[in-house]
N, C-alpha and C. Protein backbone atom coordinates (compact mmCIF):
# COMPACT_ATOMS: atom_id res chain seq x y z
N UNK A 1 -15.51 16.94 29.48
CA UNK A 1 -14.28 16.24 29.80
C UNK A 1 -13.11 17.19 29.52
N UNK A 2 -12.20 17.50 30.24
CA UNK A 2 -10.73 18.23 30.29
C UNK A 2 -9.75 17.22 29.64
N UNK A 3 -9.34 17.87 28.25
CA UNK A 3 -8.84 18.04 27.94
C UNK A 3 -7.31 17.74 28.04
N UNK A 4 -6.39 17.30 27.85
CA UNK A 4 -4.76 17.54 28.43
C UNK A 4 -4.07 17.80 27.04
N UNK A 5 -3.91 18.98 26.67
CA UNK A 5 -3.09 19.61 25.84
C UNK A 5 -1.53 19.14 25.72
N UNK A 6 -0.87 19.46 27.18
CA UNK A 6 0.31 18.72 27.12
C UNK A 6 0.32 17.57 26.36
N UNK A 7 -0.16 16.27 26.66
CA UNK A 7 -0.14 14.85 26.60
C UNK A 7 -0.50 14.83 24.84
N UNK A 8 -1.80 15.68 24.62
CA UNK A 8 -2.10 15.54 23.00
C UNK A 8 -0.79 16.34 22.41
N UNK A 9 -0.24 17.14 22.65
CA UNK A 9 1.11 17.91 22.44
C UNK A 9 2.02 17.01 21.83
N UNK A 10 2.13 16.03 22.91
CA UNK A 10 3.73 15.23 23.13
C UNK A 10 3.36 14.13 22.16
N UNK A 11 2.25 13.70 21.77
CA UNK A 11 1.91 12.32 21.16
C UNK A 11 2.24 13.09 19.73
N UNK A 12 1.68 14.22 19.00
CA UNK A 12 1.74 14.95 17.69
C UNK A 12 3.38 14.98 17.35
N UNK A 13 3.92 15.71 18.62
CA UNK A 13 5.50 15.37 18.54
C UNK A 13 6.26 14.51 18.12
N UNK A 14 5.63 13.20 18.78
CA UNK A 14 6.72 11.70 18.86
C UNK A 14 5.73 11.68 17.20
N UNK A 15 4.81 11.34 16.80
CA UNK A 15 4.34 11.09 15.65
C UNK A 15 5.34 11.55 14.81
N UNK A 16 5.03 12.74 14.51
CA UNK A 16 6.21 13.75 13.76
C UNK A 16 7.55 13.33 13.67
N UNK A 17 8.22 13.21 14.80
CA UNK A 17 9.29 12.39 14.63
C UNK A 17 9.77 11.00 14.43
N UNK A 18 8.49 10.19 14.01
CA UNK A 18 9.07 8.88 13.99
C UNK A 18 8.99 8.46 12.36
N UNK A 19 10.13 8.27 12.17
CA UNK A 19 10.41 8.00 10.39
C UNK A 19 11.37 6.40 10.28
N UNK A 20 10.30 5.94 10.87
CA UNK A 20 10.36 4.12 10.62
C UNK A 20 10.11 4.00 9.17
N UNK A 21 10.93 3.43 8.11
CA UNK A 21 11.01 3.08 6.85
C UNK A 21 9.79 1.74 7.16
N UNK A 22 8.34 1.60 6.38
CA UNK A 22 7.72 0.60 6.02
C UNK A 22 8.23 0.08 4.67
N UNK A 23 7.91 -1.60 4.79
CA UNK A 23 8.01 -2.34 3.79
C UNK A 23 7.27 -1.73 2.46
N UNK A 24 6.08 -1.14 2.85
CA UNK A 24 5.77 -1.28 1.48
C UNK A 24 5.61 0.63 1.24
N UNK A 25 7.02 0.85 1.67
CA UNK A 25 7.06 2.33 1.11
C UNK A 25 7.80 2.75 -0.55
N UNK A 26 6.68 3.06 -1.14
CA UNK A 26 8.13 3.64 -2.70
C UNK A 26 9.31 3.29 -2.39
N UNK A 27 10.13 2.95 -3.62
CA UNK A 27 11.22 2.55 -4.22
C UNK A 27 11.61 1.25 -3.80
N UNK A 28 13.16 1.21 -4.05
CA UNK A 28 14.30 0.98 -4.10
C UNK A 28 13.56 -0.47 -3.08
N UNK A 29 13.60 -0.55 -1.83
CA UNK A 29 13.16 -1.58 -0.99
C UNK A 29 12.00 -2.18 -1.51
N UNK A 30 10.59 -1.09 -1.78
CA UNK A 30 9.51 -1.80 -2.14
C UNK A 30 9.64 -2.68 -3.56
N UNK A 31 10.35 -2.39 -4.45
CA UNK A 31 10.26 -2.98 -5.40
C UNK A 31 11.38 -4.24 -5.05
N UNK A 32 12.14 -4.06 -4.61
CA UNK A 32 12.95 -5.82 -3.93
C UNK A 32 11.70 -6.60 -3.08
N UNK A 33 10.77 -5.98 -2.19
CA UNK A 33 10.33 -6.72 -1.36
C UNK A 33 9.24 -7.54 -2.61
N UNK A 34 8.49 -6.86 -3.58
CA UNK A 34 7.63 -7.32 -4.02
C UNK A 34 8.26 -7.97 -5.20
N UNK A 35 9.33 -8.02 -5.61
CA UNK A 35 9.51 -9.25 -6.62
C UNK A 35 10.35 -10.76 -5.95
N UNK A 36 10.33 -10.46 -4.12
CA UNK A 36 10.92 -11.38 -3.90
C UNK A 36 9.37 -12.14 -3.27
N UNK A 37 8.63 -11.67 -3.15
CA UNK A 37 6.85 -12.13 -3.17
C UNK A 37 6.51 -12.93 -4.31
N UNK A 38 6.85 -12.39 -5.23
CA UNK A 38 6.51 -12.82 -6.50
C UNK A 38 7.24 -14.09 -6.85
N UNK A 39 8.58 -14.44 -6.31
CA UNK A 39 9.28 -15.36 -6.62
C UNK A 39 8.87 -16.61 -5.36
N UNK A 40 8.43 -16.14 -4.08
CA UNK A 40 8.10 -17.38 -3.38
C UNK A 40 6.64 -17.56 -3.77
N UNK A 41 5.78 -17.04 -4.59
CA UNK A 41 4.48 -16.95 -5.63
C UNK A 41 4.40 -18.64 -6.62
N UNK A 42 5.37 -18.03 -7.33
CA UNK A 42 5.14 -18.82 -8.32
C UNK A 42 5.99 -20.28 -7.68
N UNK A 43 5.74 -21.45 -8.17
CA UNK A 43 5.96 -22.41 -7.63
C UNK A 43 6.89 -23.00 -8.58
N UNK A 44 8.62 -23.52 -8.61
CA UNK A 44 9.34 -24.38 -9.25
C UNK A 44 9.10 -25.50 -9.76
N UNK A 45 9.11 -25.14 -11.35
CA UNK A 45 8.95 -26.50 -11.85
C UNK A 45 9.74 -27.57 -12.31
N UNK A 46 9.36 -28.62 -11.81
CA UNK A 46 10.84 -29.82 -12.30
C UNK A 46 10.54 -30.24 -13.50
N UNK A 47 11.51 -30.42 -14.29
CA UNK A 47 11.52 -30.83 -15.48
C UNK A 47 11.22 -32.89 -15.27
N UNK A 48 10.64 -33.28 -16.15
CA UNK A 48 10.50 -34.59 -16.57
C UNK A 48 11.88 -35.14 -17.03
């Protein structure tokens, strides 16, 4: 089967350049996302 160098080229490229911030990347965001997990987690309790 042939190969297309170009096309595998251009996909390594766009890869390389795509720097989409994920949720669950280190810092600053990940640690907001996971203590706001933690807070729809635990369930409010009403007092008597």
């Amino acid at each position: 089967m042939k190969t297309n160098t170009r096309f595998i080229k251009s996909i390594t490229k766009a890869a390389a350049e795509n720097d989409t911030i994920m949720p669950w990347a280190r810092g600053k965001r990940r640690a907001e996302f996971i203590a706001k997990r933690r807070a729809e987690e635990m369930p409010q309790r009403k007092t008597a």
